[in-house]
Protein backbone atom coordinates (compact mmCIF):
# COMPACT_ATOMS: atom_id res chain seq x y z
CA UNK A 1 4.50 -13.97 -28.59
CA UNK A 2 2.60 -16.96 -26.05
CA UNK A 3 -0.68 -17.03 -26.17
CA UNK A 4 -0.81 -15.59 -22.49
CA UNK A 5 0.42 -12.13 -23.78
CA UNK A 6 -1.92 -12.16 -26.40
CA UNK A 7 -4.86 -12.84 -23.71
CA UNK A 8 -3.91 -11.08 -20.77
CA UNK A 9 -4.08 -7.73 -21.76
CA UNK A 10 -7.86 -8.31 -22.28
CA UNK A 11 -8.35 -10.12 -19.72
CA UNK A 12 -6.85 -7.71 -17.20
CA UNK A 13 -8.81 -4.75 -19.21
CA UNK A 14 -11.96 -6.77 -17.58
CA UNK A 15 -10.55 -8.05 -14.42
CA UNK A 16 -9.48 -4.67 -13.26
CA UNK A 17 -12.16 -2.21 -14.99
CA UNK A 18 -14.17 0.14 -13.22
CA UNK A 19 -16.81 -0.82 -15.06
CA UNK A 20 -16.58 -4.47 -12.90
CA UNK A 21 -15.92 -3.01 -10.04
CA UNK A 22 -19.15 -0.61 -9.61
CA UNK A 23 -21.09 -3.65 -11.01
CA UNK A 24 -19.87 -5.81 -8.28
CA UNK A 25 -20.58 -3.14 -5.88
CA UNK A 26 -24.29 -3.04 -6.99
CA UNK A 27 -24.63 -6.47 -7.05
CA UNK A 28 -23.08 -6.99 -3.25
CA UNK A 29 -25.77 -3.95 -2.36
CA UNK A 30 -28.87 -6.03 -4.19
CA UNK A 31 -27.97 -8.97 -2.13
CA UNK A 32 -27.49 -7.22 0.87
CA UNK A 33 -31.24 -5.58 0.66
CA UNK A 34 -32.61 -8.89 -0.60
CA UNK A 35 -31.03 -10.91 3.35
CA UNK A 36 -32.56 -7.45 4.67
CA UNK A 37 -28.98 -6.82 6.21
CA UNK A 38 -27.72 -3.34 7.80
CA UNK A 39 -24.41 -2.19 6.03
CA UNK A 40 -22.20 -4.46 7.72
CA UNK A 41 -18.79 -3.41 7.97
CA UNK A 42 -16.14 -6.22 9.02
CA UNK A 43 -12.63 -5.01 10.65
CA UNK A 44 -9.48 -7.16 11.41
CA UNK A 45 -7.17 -5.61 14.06
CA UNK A 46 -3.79 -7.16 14.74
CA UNK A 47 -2.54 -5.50 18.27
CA UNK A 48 0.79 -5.68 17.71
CA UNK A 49 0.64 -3.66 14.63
CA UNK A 50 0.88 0.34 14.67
CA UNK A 51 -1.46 0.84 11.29
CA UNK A 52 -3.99 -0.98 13.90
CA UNK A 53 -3.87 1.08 16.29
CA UNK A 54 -4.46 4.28 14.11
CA UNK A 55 -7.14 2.40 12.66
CA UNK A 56 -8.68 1.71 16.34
CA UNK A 57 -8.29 5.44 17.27
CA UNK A 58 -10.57 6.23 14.11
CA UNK A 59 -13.78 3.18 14.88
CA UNK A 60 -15.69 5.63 16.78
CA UNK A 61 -15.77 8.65 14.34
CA UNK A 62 -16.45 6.24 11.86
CA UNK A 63 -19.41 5.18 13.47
CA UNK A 64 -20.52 8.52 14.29
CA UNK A 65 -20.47 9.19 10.34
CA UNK A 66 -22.19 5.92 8.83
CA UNK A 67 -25.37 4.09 9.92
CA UNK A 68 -23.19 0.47 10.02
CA UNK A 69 -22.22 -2.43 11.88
CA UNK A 70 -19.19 -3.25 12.86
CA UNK A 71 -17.78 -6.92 12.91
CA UNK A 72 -14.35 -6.72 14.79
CA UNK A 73 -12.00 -9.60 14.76
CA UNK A 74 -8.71 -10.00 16.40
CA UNK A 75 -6.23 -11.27 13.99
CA UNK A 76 -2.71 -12.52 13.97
CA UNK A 77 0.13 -10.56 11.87
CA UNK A 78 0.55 -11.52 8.66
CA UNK A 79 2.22 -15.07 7.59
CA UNK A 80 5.97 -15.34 6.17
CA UNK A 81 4.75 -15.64 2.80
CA UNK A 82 3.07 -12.36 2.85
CA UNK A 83 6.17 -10.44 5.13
CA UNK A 84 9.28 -11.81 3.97
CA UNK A 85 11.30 -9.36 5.21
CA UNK A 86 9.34 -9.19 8.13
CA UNK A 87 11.74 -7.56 10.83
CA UNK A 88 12.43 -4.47 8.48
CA UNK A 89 8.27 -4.55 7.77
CA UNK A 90 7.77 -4.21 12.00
CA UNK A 91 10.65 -1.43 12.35
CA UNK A 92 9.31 0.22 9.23
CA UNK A 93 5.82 0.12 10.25
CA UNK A 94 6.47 2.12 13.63
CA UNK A 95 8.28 4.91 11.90
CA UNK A 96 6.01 5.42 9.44
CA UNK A 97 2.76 5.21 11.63
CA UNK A 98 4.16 8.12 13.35
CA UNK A 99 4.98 10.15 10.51
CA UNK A 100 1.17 8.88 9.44
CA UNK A 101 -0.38 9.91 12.31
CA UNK A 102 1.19 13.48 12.83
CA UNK A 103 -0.19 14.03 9.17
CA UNK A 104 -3.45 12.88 9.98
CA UNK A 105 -4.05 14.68 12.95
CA UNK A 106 -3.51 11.20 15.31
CA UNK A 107 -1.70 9.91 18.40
CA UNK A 108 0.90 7.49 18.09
CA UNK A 109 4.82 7.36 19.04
CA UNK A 110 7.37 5.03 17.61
CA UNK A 111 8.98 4.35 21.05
CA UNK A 112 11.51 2.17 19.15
CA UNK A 113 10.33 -1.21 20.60
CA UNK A 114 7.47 -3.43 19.99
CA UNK A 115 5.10 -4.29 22.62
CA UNK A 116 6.13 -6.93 25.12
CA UNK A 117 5.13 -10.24 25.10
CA UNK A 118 2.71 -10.43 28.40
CA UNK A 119 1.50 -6.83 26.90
CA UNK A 120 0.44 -8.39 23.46
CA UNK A 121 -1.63 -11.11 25.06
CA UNK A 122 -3.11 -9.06 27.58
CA UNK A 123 -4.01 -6.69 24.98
CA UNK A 124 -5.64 -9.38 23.04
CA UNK A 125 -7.65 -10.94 25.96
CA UNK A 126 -9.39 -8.00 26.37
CA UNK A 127 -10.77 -6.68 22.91
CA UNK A 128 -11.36 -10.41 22.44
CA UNK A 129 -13.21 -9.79 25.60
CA UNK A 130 -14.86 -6.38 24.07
CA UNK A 131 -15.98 -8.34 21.10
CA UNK A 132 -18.46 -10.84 23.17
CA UNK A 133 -19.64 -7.74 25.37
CA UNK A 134 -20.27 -5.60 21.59
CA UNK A 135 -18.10 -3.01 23.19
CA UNK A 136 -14.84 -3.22 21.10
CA UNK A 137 -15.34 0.25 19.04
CA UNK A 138 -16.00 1.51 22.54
CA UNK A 139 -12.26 0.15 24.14
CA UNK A 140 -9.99 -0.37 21.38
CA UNK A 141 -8.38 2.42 20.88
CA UNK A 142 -7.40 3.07 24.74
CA UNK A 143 -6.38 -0.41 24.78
CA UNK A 144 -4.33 0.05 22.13
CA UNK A 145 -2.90 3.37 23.26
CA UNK A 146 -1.97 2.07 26.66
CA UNK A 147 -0.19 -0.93 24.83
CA UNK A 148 2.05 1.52 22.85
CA UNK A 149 2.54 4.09 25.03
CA UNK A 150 4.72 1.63 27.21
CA UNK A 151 5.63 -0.62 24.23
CA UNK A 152 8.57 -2.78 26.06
CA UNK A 153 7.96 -1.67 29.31
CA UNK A 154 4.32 -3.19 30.04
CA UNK A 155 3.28 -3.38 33.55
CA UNK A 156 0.02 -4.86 32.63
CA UNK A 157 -2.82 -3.39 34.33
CA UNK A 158 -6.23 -2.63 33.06
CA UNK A 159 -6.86 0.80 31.78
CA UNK A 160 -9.45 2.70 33.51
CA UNK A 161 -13.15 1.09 33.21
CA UNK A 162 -14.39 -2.54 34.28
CA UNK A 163 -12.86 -3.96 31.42
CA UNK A 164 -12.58 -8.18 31.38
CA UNK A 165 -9.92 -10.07 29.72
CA UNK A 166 -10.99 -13.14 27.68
CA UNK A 167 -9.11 -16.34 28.91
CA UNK A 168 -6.18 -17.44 26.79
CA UNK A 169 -8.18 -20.14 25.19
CA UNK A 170 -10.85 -17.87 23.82
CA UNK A 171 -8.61 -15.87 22.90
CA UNK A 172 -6.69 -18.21 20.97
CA UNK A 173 -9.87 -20.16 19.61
CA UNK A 174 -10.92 -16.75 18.36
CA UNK A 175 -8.07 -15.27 16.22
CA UNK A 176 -7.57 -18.90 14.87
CA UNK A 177 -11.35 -18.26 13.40
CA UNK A 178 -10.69 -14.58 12.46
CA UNK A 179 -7.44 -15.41 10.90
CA UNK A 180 -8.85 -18.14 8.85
CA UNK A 181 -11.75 -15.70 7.94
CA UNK A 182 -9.61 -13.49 6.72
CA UNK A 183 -7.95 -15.32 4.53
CA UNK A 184 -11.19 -17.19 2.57
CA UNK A 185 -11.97 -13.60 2.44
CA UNK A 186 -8.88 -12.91 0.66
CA UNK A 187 -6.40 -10.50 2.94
CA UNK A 188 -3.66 -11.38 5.13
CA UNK A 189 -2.95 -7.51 7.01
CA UNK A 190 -4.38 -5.99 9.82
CA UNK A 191 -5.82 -2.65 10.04
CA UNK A 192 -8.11 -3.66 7.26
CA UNK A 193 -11.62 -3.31 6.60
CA UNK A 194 -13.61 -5.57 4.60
CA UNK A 195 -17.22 -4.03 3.22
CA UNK A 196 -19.22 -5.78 0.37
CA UNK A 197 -16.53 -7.83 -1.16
CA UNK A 198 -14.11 -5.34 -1.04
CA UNK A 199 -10.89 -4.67 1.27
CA UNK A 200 -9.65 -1.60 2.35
CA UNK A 201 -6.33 -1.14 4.41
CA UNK A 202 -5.97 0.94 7.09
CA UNK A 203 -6.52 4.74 7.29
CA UNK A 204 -4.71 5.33 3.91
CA UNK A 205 -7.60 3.63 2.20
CA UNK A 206 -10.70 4.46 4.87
CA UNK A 207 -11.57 7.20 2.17
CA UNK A 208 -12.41 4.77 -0.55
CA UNK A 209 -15.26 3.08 1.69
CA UNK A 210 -16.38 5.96 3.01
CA UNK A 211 -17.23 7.91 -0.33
CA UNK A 212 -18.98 4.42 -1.20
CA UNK A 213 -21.04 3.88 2.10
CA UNK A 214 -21.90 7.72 1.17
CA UNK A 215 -22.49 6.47 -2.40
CA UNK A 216 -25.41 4.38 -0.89
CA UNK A 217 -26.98 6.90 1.43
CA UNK A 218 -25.32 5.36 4.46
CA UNK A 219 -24.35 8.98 6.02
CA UNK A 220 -25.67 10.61 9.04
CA UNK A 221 -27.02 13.79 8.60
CA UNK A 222 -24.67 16.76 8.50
CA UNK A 223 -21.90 14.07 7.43
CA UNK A 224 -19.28 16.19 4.83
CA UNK A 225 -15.93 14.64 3.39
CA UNK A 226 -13.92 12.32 4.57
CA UNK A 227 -11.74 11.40 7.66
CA UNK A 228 -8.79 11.38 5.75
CA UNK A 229 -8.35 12.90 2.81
CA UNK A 230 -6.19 10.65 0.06
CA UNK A 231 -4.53 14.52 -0.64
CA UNK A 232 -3.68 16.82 -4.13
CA UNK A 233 -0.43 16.24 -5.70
CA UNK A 234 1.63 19.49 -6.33
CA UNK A 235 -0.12 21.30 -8.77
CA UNK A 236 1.95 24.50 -9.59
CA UNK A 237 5.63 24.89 -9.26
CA UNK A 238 6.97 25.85 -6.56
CA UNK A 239 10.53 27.83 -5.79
CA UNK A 240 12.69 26.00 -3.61
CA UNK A 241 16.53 26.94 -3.37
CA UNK A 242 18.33 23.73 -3.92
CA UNK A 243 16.17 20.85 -3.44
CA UNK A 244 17.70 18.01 -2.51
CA UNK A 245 17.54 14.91 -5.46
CA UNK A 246 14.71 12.44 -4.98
CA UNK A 247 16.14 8.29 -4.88
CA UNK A 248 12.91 6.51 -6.84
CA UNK A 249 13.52 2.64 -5.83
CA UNK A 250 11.46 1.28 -7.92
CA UNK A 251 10.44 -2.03 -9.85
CA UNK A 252 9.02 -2.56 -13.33
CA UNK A 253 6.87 -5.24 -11.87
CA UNK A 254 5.41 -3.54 -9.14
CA UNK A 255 1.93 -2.14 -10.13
CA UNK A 256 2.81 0.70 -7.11
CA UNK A 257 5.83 1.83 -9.05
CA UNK A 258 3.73 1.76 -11.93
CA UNK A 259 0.82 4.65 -10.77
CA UNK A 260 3.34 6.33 -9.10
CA UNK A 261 5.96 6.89 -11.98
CA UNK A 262 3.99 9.80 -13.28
CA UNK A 263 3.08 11.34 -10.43
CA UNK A 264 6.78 11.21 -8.57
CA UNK A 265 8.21 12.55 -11.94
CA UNK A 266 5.72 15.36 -12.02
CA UNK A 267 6.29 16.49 -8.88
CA UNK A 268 9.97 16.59 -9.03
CA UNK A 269 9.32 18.68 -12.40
CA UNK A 270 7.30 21.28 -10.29
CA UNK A 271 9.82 21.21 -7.70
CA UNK A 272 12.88 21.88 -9.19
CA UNK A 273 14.19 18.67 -8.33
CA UNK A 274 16.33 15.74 -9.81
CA UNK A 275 15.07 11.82 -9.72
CA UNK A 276 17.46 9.41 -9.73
CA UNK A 277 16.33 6.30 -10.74
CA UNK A 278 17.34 3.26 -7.97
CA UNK A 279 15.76 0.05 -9.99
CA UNK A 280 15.99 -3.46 -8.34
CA UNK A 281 14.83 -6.61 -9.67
CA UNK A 282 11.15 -7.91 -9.48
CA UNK A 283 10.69 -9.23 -5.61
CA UNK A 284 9.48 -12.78 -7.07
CA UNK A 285 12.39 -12.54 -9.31
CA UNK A 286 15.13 -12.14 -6.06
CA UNK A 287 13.30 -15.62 -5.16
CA UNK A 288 10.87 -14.04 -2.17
CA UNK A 289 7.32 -15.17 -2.80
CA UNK A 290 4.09 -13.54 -3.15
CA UNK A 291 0.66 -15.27 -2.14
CA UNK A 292 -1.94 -15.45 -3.99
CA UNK A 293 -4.43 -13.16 -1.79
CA UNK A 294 -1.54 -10.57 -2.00
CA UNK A 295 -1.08 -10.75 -5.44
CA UNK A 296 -4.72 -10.42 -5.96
CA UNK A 297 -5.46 -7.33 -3.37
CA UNK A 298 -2.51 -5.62 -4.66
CA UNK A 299 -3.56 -5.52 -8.33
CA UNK A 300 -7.22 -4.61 -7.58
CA UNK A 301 -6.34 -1.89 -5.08
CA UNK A 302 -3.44 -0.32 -7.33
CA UNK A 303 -6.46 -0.30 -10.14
CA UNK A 304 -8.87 1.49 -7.22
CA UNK A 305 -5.98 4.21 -6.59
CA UNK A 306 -4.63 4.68 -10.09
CA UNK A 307 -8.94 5.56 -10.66
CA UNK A 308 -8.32 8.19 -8.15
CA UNK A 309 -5.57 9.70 -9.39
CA UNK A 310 -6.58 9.78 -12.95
CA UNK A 311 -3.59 7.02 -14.09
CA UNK A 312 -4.19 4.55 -17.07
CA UNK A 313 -4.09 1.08 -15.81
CA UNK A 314 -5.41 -2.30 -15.86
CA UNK A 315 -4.72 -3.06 -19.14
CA UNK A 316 -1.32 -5.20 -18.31
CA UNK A 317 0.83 -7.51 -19.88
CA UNK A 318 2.91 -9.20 -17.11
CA UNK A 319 7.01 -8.10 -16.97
CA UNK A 320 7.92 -11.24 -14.92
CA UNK A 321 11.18 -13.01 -16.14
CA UNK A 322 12.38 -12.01 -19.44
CA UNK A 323 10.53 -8.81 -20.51
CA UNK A 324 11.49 -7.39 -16.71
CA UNK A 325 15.39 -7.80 -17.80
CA UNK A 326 14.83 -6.52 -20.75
CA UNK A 327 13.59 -3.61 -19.60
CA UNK A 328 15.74 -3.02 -16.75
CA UNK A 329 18.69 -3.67 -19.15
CA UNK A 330 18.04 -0.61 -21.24
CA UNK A 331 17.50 2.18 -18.01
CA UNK A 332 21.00 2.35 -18.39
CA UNK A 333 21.05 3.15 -21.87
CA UNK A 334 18.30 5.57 -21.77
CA UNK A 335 20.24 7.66 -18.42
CA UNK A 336 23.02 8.05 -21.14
CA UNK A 337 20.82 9.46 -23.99
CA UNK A 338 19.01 11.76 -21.02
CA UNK A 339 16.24 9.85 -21.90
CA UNK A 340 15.52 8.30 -18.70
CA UNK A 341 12.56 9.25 -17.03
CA UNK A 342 10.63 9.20 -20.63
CA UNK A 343 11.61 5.47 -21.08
CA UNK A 344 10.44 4.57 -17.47
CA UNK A 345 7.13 6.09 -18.45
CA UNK A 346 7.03 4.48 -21.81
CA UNK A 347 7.63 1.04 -20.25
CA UNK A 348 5.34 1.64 -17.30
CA UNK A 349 2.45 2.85 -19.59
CA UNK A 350 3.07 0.20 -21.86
CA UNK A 351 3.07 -2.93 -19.53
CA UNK A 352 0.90 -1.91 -17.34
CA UNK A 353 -1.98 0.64 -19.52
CA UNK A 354 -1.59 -0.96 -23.10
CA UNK A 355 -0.68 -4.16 -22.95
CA UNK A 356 2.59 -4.47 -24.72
CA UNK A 357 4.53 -7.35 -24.46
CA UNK A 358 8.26 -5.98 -23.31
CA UNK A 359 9.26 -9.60 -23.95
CA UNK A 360 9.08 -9.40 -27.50
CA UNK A 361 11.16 -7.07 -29.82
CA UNK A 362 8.20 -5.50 -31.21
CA UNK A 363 7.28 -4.69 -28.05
CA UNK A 364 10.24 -3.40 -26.42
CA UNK A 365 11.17 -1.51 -29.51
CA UNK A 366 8.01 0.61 -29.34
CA UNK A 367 8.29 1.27 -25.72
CA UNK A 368 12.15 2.29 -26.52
CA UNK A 369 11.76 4.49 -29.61
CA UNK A 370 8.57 6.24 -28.12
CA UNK A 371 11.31 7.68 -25.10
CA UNK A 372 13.75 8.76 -27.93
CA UNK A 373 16.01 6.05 -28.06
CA UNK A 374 17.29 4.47 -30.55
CA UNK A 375 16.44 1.11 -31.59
CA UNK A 376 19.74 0.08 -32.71
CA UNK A 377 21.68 1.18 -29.17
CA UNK A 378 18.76 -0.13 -27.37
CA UNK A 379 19.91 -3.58 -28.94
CA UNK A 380 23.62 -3.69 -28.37
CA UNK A 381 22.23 -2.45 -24.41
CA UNK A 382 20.13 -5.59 -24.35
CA UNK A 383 23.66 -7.41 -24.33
CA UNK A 384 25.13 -5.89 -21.34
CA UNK A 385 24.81 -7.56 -18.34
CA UNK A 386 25.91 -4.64 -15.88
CA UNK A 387 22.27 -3.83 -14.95
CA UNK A 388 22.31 -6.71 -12.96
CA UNK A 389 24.94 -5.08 -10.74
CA UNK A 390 23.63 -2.08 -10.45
CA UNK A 391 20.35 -3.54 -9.37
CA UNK A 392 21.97 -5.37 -6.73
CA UNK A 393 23.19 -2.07 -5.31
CA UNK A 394 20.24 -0.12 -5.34
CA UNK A 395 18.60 -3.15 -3.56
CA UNK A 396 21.22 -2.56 -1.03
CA UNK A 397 21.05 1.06 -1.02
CA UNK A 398 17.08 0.73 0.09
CA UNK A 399 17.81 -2.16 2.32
CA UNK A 400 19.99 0.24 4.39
CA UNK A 401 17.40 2.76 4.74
CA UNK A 402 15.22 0.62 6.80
CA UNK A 403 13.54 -0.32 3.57
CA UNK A 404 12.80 -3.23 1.68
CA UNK A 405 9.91 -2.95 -0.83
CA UNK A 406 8.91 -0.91 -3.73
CA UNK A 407 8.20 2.15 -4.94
CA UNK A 408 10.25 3.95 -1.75
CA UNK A 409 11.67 7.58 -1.97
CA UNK A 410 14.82 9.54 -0.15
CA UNK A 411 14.60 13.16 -0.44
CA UNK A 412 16.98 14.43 1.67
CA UNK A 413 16.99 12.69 5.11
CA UNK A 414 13.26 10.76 4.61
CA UNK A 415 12.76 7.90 3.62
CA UNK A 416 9.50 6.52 3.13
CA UNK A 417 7.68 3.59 1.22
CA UNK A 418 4.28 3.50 -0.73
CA UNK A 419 2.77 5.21 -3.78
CA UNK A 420 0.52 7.36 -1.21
CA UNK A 421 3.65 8.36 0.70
CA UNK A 422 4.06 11.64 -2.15
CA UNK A 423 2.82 14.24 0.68
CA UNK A 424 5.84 13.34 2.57
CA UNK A 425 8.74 13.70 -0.22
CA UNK A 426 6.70 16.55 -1.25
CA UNK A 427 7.19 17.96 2.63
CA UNK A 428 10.85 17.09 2.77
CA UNK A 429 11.57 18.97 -0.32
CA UNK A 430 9.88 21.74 0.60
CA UNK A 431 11.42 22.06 4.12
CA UNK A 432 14.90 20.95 2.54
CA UNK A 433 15.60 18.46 5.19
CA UNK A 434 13.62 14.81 6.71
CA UNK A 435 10.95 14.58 8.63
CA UNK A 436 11.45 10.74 9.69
């Protein structure tokens, strides 16, 4: 064993604790009451990006609800590094912000296009515009509703109001601050809020700030709940004649697929439904890279949600390289002893909850025999290589879906991608056909 899996397990414990995280939260407050500051709320909006323009369609309630400020900041999409599969991320993103919205109780429409050009620039020009005048809350979300409403078939005019349009310089000048600003303070999406030292992206995670801006007394009166509801999982069983399976793509790297393995397993349980298990290799380890602000927002926000949800985690011992093969080599194995769902588990909780190091024997052994298997068949398994191939195809399975990262389901005719995408497998199976 290195002397990095003997210290990162600790280390992580601390990193990702709740414990740290409220601390730093009362810490950011102190200093915030010490400058005599408002709550200050700081929001990056990219227009050519749909979770943005959900997000702009929710700034007003939000500052009907909370006694803040609101920084806005028009921001560039995100760079290769961070989308490397970036036309399948902008198709993707369209689909799903509709199937978003209609669960949330919003407006959008995946016309099948992205905005044109001209329309994107325009667009820009004027919430850059909105920003000087301290009217963007006020504008953005009919800006952005015109914009996709005709996405590829701008005309260009001015909604109604005497709106201006910041000159292409500005505008440019601006989003090169904002998008530097967003990086040194560690993002690279838009829709995302930034409150305190903390990020929060898009609608999906507006109910984490809001329970902590309530958390601090920053409510208005008569303020109850939130705008949007993270939602339950299934609870109690329920009958459904012939559910469809459920495809889990899923990596044993990906601290998503991690806090979502119990929950997607527990919910086919209640439904009556099989999961078949799609793994693919470790998206670092198919040579795509992952920046460092990613990396970093990813692991603290997958700590935030698996909090929620009730989900050890945080106390990790990193799968890259060897211990990832290793454990994808054996998911085989364990489908043939109908032991595979309880060795996904074992390795997830392992890795990711208790620190063991998969790269090891010891490790892997424990994680193995834990799910039933044996030690000595998990062995000879550690020798075949046909994993690899099988991998390879369930990479190209998802690819052909319109997908590309993990954990994604398929129940049925949806496909969807994200650990707080449940609600709409859960929907499919219960209505026994898609809703994308």
């Amino acid at each position: 064993m290195s002397i990095k899996s003997l210290l990162m397990p600790a280390f992580t414990q601390r990193l990702l604790s709740r414990e740290r995280l409220l601390a730093r939260r009362v810490r950011s407050e102190r200093a915030r009451v010490a400058r005599g500051e408002r709550h200050r709320v700081h929001y990056f909006h990219q227009v050519d990006d749909p979770y943005s323009a959900l997000a702009a369609a929710s700034l007003q309630r939000l500052l009907a609800r909370y006694d803040i400020d609101l920084v806005a900041h028009v921001v560039g999409p995100p760079p290769d590094s961070a989308a490397p599969e970036r036309d399948r991320l902008v198709a993707y993103s369209r689909r799903d912000a509709q199937l978003l919205a209609r669960h949330a109780g919003l407006d959008f429409q995946d016309t099948g296009a992205q905005p044109a050009p001209h329309a994107v620039q325009w667009a820009a020009g004027v919430l850059v515009a909105a920003i000087a005048d301290g009217r963007f809350a006020d504008v953005a979300c009919q800006v952005s509703a015109s914009l996709w409403r005709a996405a590829g078939d701008f005309g260009g005019g001015l909604p109604a109001g005497d709106l201006r349009i910041a000159g292409p310089r500005d505008t440019a000048l601006h989003m090169e601050a904002a998008n530097a600003l967003r990086q040194r303070l560690g993002h690279y999406l838009g829709a995302t809020f930034f409150y305190g030292g903390e990020w929060y992206w898009g609608i999906d995670r507006l109910h984490h700030l809001e329970r902590r801006l309530q958390d601090l007394g920053a409510q208005r009166p008569g303020v109850r709940g939130v705008m949007f509801p993270s939602g339950e999982d299934l609870r109690e069983p329920v009958h459904i004649d012939d559910p469809p399976p459920i495809d889990f793509f899923f990596s044993l790297r990906s601290p998503y697929s991690a806090i979502v393995t119990p929950r997607i397993f527990e919910l086919a349980r209640l439904a009556g439904a099989e999961v078949r298990l799609r793994f693919v290799l470790p998206m670092v380890m198919r040579g795509l890279p992952v920046p460092r602000e990613k990396r970093r927002y990813i692991a603290h926000d997958a700590a935030r949600e698996a909090f929620a949800r009730g989900i050890p985690f945080g106390r990790l011992n990193d799968p890259l390289g060897r211990p990832a093969e290793r454990g994808l080599a054996l998911i085989p194995c364990a489908e043939r002893a109908g032991r595979g769902p309880d060795y996904v588990l074992s390795f997830m909780r392992g890795v990711w909850a208790e620190g063991i190091d998969a790269g090891s024997d010891r490790g892997l052994r424990r994680i193995a025999e834990r799910a039933g298997l044996s030690w000595d068949e998990a062995a000879r398994a550690l020798k075949d290589e046909a994993w690899r191939r099988t991998a390879e195809d369930n990479r190209r399975e998802m690819f052909g879906l319109g997908l590309w990262g993990v954990p994604s389901f398929r129940a049925g005719t949806t496909a969807v991608w994200g650990q707080d995408r449940l609600w709409a497998v859960e929907e499919a199976l219960q209505t026994r056909h898609g809703l994308l």
